[in-house]
C-alpha atoms as a PDB file:
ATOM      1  CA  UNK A   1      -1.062   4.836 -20.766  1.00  0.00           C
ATOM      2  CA  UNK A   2      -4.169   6.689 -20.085  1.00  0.00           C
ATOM      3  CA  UNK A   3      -6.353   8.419 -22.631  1.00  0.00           C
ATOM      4  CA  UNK A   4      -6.091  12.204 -23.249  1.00  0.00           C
ATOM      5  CA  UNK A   5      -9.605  12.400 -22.777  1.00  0.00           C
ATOM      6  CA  UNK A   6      -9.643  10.553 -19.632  1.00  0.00           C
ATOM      7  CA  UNK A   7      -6.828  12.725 -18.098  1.00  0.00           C
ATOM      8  CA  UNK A   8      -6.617  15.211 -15.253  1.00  0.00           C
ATOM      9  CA  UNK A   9      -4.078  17.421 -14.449  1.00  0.00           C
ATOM     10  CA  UNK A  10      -1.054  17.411 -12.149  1.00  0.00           C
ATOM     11  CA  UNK A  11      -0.127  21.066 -11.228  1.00  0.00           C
ATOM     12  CA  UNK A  12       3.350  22.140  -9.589  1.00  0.00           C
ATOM     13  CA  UNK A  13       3.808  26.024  -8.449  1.00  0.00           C
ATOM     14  CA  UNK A  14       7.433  26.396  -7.870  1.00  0.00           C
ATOM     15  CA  UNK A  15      10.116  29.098  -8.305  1.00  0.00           C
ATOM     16  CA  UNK A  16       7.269  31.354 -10.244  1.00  0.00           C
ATOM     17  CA  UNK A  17       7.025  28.842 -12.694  1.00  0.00           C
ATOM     18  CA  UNK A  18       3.938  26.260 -13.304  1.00  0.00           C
ATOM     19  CA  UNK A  19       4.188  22.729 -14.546  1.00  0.00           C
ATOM     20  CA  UNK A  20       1.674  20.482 -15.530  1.00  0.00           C
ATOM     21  CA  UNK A  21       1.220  16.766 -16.473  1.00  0.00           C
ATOM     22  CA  UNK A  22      -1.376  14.987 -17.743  1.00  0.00           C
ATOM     23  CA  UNK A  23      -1.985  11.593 -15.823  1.00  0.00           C
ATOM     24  CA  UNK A  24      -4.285   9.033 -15.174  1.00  0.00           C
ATOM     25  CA  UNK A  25      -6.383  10.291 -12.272  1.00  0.00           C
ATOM     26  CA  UNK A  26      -6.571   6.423 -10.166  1.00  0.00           C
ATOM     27  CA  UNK A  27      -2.740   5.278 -11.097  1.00  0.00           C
ATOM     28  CA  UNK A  28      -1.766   8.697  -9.894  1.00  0.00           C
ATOM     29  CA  UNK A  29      -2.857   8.405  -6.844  1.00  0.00           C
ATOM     30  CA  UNK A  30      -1.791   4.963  -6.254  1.00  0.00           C
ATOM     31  CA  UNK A  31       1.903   5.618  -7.704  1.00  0.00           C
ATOM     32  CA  UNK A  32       1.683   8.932  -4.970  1.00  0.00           C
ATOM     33  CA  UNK A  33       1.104   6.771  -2.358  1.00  0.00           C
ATOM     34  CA  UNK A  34       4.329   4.266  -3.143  1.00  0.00           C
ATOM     35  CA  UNK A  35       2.901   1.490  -5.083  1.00  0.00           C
ATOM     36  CA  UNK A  36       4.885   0.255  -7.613  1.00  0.00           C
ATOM     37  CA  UNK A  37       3.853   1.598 -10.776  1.00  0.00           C
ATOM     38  CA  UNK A  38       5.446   2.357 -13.786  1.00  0.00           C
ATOM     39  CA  UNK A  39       5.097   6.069 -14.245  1.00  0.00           C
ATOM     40  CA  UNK A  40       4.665   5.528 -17.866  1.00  0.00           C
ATOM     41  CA  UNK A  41       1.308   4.120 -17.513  1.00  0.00           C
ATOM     42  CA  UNK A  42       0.316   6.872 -15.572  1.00  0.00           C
ATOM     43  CA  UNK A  43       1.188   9.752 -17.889  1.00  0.00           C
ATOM     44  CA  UNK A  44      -1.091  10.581 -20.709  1.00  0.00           C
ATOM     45  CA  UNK A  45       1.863  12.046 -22.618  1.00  0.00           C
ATOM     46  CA  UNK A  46       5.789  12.197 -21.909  1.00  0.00           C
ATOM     47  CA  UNK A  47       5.869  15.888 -22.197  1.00  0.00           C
ATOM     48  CA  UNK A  48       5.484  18.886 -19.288  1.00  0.00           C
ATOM     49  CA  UNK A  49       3.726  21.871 -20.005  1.00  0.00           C
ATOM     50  CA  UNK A  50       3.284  25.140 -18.852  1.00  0.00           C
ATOM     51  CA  UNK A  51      -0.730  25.226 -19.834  1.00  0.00           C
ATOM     52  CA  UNK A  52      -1.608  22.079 -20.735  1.00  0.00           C
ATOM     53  CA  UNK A  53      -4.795  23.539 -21.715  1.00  0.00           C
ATOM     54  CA  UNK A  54      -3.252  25.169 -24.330  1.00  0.00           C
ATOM     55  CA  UNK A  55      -0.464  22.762 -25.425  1.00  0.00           C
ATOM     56  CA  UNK A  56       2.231  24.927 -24.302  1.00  0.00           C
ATOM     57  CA  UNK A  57       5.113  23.118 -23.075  1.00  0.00           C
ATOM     58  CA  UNK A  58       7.547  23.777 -20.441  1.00  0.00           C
ATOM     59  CA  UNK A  59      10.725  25.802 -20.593  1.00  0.00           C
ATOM     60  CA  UNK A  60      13.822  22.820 -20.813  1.00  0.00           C
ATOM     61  CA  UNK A  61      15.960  25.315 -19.633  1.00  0.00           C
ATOM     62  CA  UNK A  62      13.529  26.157 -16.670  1.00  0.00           C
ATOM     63  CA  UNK A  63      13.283  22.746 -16.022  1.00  0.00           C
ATOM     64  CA  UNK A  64      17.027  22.082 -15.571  1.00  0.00           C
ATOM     65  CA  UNK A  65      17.308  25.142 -13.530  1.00  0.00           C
ATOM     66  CA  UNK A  66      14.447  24.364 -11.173  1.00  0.00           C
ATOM     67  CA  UNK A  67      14.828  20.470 -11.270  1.00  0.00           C
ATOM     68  CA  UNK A  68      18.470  19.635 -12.386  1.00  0.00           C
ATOM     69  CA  UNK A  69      17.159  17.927 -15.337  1.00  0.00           C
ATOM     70  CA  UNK A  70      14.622  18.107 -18.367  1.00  0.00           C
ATOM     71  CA  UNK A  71      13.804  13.874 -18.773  1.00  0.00           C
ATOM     72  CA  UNK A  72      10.198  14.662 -18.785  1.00  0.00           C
ATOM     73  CA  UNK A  73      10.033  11.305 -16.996  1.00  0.00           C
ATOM     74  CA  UNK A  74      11.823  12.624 -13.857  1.00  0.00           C
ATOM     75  CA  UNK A  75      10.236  16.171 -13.827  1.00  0.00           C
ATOM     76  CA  UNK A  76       6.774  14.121 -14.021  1.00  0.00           C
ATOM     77  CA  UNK A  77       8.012  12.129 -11.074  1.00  0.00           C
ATOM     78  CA  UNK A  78       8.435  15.644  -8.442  1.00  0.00           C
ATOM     79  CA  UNK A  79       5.222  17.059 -10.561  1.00  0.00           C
ATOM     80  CA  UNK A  80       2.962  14.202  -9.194  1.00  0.00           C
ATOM     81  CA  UNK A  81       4.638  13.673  -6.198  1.00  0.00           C
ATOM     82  CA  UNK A  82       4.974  17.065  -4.870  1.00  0.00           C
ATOM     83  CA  UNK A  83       2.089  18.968  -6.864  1.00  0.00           C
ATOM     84  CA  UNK A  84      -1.619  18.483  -7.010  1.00  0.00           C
ATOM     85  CA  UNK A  85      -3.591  16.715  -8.869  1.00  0.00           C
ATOM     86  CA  UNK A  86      -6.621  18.275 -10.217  1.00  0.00           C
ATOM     87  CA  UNK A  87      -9.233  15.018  -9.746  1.00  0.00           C
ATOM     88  CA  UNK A  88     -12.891  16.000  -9.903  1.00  0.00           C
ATOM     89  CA  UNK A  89     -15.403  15.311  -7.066  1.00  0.00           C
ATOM     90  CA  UNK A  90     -16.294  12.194  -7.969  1.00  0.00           C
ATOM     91  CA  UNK A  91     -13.118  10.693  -8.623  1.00  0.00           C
ATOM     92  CA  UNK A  92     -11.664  12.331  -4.949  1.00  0.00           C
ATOM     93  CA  UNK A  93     -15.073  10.114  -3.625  1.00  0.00           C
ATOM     94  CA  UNK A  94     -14.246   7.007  -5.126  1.00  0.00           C
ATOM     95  CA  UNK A  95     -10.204   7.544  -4.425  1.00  0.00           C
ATOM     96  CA  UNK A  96     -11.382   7.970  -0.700  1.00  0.00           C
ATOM     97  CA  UNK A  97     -13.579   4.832  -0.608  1.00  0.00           C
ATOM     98  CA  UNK A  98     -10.603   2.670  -1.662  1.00  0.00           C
ATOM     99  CA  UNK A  99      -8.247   4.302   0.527  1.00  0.00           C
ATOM    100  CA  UNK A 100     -10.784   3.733   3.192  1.00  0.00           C
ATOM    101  CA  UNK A 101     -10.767  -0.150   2.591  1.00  0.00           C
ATOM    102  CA  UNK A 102      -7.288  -0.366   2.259  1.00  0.00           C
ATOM    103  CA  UNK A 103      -6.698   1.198   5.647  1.00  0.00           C
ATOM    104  CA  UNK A 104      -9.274  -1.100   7.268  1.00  0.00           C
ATOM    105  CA  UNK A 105      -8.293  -4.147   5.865  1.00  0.00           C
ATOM    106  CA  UNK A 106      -4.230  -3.009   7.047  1.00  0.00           C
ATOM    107  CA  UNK A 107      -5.291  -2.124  10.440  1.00  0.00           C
ATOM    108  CA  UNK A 108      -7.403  -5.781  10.496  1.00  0.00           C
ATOM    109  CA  UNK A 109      -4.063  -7.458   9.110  1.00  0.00           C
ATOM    110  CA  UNK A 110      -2.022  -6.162  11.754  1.00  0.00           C
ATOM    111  CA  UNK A 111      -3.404  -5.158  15.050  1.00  0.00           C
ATOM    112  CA  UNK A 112      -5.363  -7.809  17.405  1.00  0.00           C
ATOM    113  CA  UNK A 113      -7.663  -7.240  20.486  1.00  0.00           C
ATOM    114  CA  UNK A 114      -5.253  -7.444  23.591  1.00  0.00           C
ATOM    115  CA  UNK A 115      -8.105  -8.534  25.651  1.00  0.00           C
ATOM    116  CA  UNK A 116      -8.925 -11.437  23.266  1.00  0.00           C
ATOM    117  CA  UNK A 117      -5.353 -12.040  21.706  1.00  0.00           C
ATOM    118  CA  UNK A 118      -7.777 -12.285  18.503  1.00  0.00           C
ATOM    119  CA  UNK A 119      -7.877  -9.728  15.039  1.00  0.00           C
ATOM    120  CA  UNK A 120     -10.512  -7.284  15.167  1.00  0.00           C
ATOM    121  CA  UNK A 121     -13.088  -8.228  11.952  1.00  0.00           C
ATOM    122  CA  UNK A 122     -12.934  -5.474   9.266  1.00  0.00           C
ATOM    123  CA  UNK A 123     -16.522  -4.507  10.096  1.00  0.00           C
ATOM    124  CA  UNK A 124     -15.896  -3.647  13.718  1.00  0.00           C
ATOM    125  CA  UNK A 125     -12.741  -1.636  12.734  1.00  0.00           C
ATOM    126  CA  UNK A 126     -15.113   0.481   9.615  1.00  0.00           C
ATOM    127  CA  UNK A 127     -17.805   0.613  12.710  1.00  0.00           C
ATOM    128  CA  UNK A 128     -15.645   2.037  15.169  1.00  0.00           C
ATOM    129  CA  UNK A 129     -13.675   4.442  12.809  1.00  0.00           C
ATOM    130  CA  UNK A 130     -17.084   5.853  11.709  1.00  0.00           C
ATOM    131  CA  UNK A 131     -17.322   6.870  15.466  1.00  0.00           C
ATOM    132  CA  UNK A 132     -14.190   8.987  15.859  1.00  0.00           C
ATOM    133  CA  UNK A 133     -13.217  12.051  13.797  1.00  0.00           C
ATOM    134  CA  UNK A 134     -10.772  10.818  11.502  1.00  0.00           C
ATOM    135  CA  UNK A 135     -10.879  11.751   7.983  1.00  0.00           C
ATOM    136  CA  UNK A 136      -9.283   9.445   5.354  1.00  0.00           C
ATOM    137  CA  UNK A 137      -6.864  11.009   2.421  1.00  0.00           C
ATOM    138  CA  UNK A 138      -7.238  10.024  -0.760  1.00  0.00           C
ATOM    139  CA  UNK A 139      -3.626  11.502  -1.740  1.00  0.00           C
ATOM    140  CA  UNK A 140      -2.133   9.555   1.211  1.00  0.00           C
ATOM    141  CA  UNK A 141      -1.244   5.738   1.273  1.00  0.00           C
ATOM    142  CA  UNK A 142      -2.858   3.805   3.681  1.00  0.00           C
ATOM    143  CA  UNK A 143       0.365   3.039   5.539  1.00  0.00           C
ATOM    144  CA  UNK A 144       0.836   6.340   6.227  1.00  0.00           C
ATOM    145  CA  UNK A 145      -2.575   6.915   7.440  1.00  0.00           C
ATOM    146  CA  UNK A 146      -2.543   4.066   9.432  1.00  0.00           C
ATOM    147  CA  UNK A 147      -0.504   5.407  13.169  1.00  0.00           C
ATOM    148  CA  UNK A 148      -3.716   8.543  12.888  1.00  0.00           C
ATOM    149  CA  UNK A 149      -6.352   6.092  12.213  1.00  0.00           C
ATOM    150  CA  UNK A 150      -5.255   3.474  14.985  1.00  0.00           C
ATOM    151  CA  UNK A 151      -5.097   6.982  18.114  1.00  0.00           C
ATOM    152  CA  UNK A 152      -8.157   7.622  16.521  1.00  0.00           C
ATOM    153  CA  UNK A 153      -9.442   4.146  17.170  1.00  0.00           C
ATOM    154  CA  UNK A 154      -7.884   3.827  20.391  1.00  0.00           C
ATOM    155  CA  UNK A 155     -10.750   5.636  22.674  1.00  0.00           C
ATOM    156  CA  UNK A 156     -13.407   3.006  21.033  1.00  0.00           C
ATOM    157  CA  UNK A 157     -11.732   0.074  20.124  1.00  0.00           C
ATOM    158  CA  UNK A 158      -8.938  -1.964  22.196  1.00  0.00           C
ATOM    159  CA  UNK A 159      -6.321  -2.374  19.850  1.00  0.00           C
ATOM    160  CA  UNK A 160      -2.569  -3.475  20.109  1.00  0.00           C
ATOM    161  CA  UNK A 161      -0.216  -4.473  17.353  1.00  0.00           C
ATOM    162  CA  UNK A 162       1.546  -7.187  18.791  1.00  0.00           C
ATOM    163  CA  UNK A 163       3.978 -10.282  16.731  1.00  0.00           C
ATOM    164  CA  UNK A 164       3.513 -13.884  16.833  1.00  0.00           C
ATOM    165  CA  UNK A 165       6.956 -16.345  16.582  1.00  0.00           C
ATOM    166  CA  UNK A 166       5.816 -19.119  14.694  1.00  0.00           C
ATOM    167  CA  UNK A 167       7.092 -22.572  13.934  1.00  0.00           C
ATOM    168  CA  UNK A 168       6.000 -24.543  10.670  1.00  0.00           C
ATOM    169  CA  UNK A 169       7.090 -28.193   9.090  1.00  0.00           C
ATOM    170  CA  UNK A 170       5.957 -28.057   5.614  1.00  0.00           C
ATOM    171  CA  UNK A 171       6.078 -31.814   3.447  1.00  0.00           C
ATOM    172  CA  UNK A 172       8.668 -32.132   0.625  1.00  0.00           C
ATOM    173  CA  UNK A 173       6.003 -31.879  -2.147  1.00  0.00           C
ATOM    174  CA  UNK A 174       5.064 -27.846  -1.062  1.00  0.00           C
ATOM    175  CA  UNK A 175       8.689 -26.359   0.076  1.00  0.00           C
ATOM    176  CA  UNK A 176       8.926 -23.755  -3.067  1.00  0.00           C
ATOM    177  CA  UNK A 177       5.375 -23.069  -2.880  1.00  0.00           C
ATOM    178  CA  UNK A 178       4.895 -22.360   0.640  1.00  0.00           C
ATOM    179  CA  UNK A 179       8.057 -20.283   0.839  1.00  0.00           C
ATOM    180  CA  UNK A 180       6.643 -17.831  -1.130  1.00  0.00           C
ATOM    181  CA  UNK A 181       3.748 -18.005   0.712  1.00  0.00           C
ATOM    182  CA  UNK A 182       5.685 -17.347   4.027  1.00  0.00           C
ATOM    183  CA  UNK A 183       7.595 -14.794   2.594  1.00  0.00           C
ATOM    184  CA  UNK A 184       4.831 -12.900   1.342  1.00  0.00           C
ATOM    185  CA  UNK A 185       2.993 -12.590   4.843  1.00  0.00           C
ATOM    186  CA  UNK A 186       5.957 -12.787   7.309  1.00  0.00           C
ATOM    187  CA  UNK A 187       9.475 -12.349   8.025  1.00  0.00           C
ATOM    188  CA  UNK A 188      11.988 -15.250   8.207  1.00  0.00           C
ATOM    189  CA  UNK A 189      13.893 -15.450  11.172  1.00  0.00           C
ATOM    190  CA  UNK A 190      15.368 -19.286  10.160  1.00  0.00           C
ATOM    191  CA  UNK A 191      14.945 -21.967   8.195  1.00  0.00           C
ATOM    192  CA  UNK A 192      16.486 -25.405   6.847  1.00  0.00           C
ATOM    193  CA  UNK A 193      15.493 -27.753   4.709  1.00  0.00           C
ATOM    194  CA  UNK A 194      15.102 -31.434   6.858  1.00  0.00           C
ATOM    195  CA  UNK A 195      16.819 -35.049   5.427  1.00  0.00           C
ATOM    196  CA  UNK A 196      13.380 -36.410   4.236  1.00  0.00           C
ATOM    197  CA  UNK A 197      12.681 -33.034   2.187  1.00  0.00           C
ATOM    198  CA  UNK A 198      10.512 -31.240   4.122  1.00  0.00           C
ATOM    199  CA  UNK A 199      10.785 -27.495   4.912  1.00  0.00           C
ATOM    200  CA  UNK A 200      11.102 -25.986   8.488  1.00  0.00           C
ATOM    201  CA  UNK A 201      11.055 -22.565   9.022  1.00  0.00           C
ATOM    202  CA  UNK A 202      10.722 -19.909  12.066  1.00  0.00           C
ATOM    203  CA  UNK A 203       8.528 -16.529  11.625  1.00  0.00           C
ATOM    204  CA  UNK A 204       7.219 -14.046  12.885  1.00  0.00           C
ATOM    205  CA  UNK A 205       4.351 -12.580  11.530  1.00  0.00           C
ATOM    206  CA  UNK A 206       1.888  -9.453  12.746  1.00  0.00           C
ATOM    207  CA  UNK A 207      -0.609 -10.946  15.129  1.00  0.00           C
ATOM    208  CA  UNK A 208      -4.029  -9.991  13.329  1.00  0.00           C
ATOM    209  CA  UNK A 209      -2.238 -11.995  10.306  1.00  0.00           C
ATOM    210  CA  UNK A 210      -2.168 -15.194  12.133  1.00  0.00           C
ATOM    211  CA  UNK A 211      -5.264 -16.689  10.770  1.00  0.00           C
ATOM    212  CA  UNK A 212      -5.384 -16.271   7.366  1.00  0.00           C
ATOM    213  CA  UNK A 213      -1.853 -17.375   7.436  1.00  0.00           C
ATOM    214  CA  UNK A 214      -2.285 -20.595   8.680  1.00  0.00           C
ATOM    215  CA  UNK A 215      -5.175 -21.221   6.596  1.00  0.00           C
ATOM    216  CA  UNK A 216      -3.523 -20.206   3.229  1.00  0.00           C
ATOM    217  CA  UNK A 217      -0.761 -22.841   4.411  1.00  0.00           C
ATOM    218  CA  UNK A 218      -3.524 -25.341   5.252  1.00  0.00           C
ATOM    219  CA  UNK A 219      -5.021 -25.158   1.931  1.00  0.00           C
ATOM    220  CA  UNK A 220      -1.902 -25.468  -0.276  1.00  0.00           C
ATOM    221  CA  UNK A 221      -0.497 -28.585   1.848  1.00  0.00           C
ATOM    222  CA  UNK A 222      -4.099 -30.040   2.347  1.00  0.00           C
ATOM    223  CA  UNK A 223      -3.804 -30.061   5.798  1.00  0.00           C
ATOM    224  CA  UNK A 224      -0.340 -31.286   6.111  1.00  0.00           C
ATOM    225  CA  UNK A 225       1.382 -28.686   7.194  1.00  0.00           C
ATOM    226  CA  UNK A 226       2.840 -29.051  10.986  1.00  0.00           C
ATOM    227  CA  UNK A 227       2.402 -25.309  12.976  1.00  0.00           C
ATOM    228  CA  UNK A 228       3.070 -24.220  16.464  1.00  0.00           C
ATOM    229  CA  UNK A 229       3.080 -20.577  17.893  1.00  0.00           C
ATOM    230  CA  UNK A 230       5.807 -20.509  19.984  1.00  0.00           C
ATOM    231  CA  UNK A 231       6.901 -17.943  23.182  1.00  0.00           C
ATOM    232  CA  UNK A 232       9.888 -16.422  22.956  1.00  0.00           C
END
């Protein structure tokens, strides 16, 4: 839970009424934008005011009217989701710069060059988005920033966001360790476990994620691990 003095505000205007929380201005953000975060750590206090300023809380009985309940919990939840959130310059900057690298380093993940059937490097994606007009939100995850950012791109950069099928054989000693692995970066289309142990399993996986997958594999079976990319 964030410090009083270290809060900002989160302002709703709705049905003549204001509410206000006071949150922590980086979680907010981040739990606006769908990460999982307990709202708990990013409210400064459980309560809803009407002028935080002055300590003046909110109306319960406005708040079931206008909301359907008073858990200050839920009523926080529309508050930061729906409202705005009073951040100062500095911290919109610094909220934009991560949301910046986020975006680049999705966009890297996932999309390849079509002419090279290889991931663009982060650098050439920041590069090329400097180019072109778009201007990253702070208040908006980078997932859903990502379709604007990649027309954006399009005119500079050849970019595609194509999947690869994948085959893997991983050795009896790293099955429960490399599933998580697997599951973390792709999605499971089969899998069985062989008679001597080992693990195979059949992915597919976003193209630009190719690499990094097979080397995270690579390092936790020390080189054992048996791959293929396969055509469907």
């Amino acid at each position: 839970m964030v410090k009083l003095e270290d809060a900002v505000i989160a302002r709703l205007s709705t049905h003549g009424t204001e509410f206000e929380v006071l949150v922590d201005p980086d979680l907010t953000l981040d739990y606006r934008a769908g990460e999982d975060i307990d709202i708990r750590d990013v409210l400064a206090a459980e309560k809803i005011f009407k002028d935080s300023s002055k300590g003046k809380k909110a109306s319960e009985e406005k708040m079931e009217e206008i909301f359907g309940t008073s858990d200050p919990l839920e009523v926080a939840d529309k508050i930061i989701k729906d409202g705005d959130i009073q951040v100062t310059t500095r911290q919109r900057k610094e909220m934009r710069k991560k949301r910046k690298k986020e975006l680049i380093s999705l966009i890297a993940r996932r999309a390849v060059d079509p002419q090279k059937e290889m991931p663009h490097p982060p650098r050439r994606i920041e590069n090329a988005l400097e180019k072109t007009n778009f201007q990253v939100d702070a208040f908006k995850s980078a997932r859903e920033q990502m379709p604007d950012a990649v027309e954006a791109l399009r005119p500079i950069l050849p970019i595609s966001f194509e999947t690869r099928t994948i085959v893997a054989k991983v050795p009896p000693d790293y099955g429960g360790k490399a599933y998580r692995i697997v599951d973390d970066f792709a999605e499971i289309k089969e899998d069985k476990w062989l008679d001597d142990g080992s693990w195979a399993v059949k992915v597919e996986i976003p193209a630009g994620m190719q690499p990094e997958f097979f080397q995270k594999l690579n390092d936790l079976t020390h080189g054992e691990v048996e791959t293929k990319v396969v055509k469907e």
